[in-house]
C-alpha atoms as a PDB file:
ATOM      1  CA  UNK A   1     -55.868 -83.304 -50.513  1.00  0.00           C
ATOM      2  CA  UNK A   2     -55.843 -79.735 -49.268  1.00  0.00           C
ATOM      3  CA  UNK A   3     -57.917 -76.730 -50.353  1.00  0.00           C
ATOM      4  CA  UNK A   4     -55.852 -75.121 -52.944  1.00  0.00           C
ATOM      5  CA  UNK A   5     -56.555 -71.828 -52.087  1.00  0.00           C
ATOM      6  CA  UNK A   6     -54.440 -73.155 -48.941  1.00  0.00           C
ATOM      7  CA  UNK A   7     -51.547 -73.473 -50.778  1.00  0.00           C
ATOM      8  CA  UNK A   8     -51.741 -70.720 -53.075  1.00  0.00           C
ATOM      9  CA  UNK A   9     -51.543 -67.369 -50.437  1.00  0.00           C
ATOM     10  CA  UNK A  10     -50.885 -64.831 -53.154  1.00  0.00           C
ATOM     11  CA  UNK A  11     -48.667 -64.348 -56.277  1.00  0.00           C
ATOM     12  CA  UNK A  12     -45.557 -62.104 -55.850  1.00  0.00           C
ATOM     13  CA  UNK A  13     -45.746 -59.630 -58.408  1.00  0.00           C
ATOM     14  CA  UNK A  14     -42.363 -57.649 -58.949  1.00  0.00           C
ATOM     15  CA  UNK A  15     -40.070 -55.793 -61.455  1.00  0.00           C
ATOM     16  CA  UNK A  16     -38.313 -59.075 -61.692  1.00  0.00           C
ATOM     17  CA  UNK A  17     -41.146 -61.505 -62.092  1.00  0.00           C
ATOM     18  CA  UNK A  18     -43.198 -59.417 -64.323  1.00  0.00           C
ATOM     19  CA  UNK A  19     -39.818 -60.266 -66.791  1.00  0.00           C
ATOM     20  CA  UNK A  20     -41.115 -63.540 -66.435  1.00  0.00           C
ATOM     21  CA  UNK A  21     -44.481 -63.333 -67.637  1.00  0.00           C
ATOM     22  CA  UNK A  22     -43.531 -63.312 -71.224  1.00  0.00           C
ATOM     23  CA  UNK A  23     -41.904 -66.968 -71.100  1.00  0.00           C
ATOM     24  CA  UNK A  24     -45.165 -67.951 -69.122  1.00  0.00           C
ATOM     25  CA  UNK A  25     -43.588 -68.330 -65.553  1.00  0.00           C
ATOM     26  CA  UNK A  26     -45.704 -66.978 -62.606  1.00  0.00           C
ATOM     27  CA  UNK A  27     -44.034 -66.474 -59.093  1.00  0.00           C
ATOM     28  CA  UNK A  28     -46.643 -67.433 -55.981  1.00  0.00           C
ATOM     29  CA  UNK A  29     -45.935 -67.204 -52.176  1.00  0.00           C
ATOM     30  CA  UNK A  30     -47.128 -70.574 -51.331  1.00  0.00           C
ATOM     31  CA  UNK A  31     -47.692 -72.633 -47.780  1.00  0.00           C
ATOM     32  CA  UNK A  32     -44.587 -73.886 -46.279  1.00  0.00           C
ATOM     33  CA  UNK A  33     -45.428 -77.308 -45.790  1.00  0.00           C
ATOM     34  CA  UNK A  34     -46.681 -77.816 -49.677  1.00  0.00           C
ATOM     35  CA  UNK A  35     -44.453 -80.247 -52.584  1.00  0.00           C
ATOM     36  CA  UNK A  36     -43.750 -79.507 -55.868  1.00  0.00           C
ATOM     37  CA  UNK A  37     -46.995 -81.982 -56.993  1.00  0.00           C
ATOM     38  CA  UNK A  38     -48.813 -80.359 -54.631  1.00  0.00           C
ATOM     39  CA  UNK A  39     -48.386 -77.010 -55.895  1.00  0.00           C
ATOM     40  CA  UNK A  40     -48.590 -78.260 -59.353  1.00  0.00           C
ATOM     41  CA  UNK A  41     -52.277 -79.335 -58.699  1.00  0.00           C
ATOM     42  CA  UNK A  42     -53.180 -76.446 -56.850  1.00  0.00           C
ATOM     43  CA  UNK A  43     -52.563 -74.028 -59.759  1.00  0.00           C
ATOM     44  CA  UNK A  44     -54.188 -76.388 -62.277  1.00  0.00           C
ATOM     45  CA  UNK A  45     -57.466 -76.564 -60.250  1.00  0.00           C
ATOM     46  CA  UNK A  46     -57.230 -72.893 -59.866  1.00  0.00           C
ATOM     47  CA  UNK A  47     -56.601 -71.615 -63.033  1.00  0.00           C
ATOM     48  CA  UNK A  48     -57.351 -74.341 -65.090  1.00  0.00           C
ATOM     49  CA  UNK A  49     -54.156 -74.160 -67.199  1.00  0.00           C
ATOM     50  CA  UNK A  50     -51.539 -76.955 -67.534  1.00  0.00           C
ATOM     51  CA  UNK A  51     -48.083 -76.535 -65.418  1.00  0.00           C
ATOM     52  CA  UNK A  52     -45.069 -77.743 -67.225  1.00  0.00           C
ATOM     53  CA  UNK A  53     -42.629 -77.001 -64.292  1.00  0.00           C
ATOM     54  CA  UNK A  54     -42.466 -76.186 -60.678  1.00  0.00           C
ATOM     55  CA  UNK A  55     -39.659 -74.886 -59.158  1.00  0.00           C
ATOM     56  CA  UNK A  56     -39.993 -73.885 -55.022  1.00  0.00           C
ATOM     57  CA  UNK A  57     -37.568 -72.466 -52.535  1.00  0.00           C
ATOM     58  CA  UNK A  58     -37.718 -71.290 -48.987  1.00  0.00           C
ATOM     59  CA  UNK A  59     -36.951 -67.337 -48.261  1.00  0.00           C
ATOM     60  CA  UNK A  60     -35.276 -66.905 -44.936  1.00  0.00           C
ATOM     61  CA  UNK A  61     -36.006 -64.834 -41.994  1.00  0.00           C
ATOM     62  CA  UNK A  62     -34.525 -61.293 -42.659  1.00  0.00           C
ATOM     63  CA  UNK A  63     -33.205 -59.490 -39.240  1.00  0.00           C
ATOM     64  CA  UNK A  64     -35.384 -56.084 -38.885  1.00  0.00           C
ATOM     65  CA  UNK A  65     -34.997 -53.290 -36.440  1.00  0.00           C
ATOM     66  CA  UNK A  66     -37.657 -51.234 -35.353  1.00  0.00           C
ATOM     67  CA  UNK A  67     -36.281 -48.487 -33.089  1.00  0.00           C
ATOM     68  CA  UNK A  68     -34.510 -50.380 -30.198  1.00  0.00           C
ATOM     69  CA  UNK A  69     -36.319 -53.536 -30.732  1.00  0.00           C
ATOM     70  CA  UNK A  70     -35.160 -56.585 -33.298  1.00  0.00           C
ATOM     71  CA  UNK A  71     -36.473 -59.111 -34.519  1.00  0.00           C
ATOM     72  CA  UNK A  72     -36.840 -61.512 -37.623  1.00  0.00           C
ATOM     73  CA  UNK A  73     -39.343 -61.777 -40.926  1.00  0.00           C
ATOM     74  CA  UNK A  74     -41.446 -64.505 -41.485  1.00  0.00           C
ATOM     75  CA  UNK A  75     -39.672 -67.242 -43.279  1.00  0.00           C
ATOM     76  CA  UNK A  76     -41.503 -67.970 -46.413  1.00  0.00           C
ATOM     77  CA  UNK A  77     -41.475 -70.476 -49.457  1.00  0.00           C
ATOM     78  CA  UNK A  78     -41.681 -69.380 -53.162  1.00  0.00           C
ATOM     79  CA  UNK A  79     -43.088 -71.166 -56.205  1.00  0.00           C
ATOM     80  CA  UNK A  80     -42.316 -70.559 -59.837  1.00  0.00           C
ATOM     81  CA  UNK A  81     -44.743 -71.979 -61.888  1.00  0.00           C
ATOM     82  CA  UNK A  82     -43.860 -72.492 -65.629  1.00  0.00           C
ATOM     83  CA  UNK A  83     -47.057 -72.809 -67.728  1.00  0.00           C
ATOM     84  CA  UNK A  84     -47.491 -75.118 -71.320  1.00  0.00           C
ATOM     85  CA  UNK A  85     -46.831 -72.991 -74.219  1.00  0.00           C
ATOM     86  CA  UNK A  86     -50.791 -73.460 -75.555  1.00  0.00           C
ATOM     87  CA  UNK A  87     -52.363 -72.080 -71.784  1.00  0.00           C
ATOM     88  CA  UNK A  88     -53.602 -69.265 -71.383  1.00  0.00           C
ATOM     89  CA  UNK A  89     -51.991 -66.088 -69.602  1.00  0.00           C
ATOM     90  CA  UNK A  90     -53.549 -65.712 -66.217  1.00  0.00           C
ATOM     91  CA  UNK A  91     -55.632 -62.523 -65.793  1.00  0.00           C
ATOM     92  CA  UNK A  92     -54.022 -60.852 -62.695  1.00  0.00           C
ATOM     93  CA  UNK A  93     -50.684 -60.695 -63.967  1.00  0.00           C
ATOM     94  CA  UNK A  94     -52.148 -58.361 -66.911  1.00  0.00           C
ATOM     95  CA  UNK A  95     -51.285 -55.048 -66.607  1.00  0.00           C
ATOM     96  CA  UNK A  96     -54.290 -52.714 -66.729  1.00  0.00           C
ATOM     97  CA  UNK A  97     -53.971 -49.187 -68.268  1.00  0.00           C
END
């Protein structure tokens, strides 16, 4: 099996998925290559909290211009993680005030 901190590169924290926090979902950006199961045991080991549900999908490359120059973004894939009703929040995702 892979390092899990391999397939967990960050969590995507936005307007959007900071909605989610209250039903327990958490949005990572995770490796490309990774499955569902995967992903499921990476948080688990991580965290040590019990995944109910993973749901993935792949971002595409966005064209960009800088100046006279184009290009593409990196194509990415994004996990949403839905956590058991008795786990515990994860600590990051807090908002400190």
């Amino acid at each position: 099996m892979k390092d899990p901190r391999d397939i967990i590169k960050r969590p995507v924290i936005t307007e959007r998925t900071s909605e989610f926090i209250d039903q327990l979902k958490y949005v990572f950006e995770v490796d490309l290559r990774t499955n569902k199961t995967e992903i499921k045991q990476a948080i688990e080991a991580i965290f040590k909290v019990k995944v109910v549900s993973v749901n993935t999908m792949r971002v595409p490359p966005k064209p960009r211009r800088y100046g006279r120059h184009s290009g593409y973004t990196s194509e990415w894939k994004k996990a949403i993680v839905q956590l058991s009703p008795d786990s515990k929040p994860l600590e990051f995702f807090e908002a400190s005030v």
